[in-house]
C-alpha atoms as a PDB file:
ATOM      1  CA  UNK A   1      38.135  -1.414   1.289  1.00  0.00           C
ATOM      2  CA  UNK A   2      35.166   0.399   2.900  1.00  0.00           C
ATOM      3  CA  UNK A   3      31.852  -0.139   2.781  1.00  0.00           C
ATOM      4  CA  UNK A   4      28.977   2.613   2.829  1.00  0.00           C
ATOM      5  CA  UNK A   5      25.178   2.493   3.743  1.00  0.00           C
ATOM      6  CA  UNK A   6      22.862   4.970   1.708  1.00  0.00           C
ATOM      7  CA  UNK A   7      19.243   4.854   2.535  1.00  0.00           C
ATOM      8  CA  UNK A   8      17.194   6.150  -0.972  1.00  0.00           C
ATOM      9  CA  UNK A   9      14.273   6.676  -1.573  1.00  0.00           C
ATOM     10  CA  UNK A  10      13.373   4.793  -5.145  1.00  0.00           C
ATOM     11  CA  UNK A  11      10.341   6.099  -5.226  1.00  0.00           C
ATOM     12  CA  UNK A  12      11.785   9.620  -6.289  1.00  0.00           C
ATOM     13  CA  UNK A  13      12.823  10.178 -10.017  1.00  0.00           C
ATOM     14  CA  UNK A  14      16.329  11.367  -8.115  1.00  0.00           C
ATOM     15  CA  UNK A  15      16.643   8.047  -6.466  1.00  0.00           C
ATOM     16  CA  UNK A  16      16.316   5.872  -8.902  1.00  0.00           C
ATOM     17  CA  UNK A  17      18.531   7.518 -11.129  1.00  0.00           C
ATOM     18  CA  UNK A  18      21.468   7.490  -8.210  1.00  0.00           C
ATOM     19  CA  UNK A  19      20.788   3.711  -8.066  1.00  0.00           C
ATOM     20  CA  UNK A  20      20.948   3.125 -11.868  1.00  0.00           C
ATOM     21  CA  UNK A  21      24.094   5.703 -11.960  1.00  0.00           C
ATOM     22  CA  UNK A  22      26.055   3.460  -8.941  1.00  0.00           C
ATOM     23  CA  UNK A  23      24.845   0.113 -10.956  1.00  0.00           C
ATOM     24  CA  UNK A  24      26.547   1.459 -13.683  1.00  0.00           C
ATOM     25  CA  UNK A  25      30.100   1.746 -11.831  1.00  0.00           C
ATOM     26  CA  UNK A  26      32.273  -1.201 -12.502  1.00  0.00           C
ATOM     27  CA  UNK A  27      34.416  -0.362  -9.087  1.00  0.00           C
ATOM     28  CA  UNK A  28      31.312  -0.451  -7.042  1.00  0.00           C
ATOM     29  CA  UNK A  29      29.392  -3.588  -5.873  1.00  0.00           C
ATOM     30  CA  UNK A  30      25.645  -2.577  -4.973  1.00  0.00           C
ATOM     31  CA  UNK A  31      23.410  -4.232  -2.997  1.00  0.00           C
ATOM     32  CA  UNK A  32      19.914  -3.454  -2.143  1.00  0.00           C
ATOM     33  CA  UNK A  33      18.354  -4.662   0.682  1.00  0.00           C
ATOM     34  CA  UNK A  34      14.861  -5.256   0.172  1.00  0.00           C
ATOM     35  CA  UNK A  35      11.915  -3.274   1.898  1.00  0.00           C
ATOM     36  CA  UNK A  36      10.421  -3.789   5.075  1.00  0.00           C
ATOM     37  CA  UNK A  37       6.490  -3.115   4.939  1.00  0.00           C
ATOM     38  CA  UNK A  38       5.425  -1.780   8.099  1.00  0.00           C
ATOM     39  CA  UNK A  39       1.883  -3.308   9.291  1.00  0.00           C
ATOM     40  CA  UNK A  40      -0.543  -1.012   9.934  1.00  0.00           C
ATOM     41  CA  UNK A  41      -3.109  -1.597  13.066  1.00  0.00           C
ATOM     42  CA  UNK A  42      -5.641  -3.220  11.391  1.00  0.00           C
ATOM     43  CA  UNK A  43      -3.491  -5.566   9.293  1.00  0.00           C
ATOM     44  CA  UNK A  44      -2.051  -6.633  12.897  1.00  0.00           C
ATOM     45  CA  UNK A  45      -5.057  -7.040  14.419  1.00  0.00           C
ATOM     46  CA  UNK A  46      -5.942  -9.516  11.901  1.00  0.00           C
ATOM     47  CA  UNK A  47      -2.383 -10.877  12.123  1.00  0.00           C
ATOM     48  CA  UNK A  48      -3.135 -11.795  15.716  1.00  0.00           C
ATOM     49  CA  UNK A  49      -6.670 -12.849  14.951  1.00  0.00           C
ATOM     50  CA  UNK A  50      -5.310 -15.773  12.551  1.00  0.00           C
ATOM     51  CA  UNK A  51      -2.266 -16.700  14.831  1.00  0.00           C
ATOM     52  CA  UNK A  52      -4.971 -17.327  17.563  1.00  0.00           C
ATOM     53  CA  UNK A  53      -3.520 -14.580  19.838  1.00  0.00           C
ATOM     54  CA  UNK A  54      -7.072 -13.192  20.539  1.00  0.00           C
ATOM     55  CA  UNK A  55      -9.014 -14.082  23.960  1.00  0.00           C
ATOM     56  CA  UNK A  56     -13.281 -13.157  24.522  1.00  0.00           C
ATOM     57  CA  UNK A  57     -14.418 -12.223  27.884  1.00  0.00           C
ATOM     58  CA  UNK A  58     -18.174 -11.215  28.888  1.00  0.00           C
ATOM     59  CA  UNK A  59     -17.342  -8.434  30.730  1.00  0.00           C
ATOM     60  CA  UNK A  60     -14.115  -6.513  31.907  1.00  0.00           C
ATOM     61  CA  UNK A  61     -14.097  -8.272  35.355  1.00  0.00           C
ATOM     62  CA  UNK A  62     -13.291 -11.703  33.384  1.00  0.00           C
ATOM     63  CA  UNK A  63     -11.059 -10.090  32.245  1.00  0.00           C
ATOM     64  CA  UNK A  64      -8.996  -8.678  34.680  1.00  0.00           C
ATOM     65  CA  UNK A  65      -9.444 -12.488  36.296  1.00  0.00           C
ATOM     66  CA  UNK A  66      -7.981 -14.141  33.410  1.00  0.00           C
ATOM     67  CA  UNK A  67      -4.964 -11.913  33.197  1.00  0.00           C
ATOM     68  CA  UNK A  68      -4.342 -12.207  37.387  1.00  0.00           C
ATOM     69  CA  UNK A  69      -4.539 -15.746  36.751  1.00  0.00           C
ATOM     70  CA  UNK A  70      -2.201 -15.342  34.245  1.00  0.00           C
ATOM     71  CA  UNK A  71       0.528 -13.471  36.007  1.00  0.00           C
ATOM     72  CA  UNK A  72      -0.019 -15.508  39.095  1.00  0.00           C
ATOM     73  CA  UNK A  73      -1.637 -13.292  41.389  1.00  0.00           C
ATOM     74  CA  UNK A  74      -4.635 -15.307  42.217  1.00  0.00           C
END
């Protein structure tokens, strides 16, 4: 037995009705695999703002000290 991995999109009158058409063959098991949703920039920027994965500084050079202090250079 093989097995074969179709990406379509079932968002597309076409696509759907290949689905429902392959559903409907008794020889064929179908699986779908459910959707990723990629994040866009701001949802992960408030993704890392509730996982805590935010730091402040006052100005850039407290910066730059908190990340050498970080890696280990200072």
């Amino acid at each position: 037995m093989s097995s074969y991995i179709l990406e379509v999109n079932e968002r597309k009158v076409s696509g759907k009705h290949l689905i429902a058409y392959l559903k409907s063959l008794s020889s064929l098991d179908v699986y779908l695999k459910p959707q990723t949703k990629e994040m866009s920039g701001l949802d992960e920027a408030i993704e890392d703002l509730k996982m805590g994965r935010v730091t402040k500084h006052k100005n850039f050079e407290e910066y730059q000290k908190a990340v050498y202090q970080e890696l280990g250079y200072v």
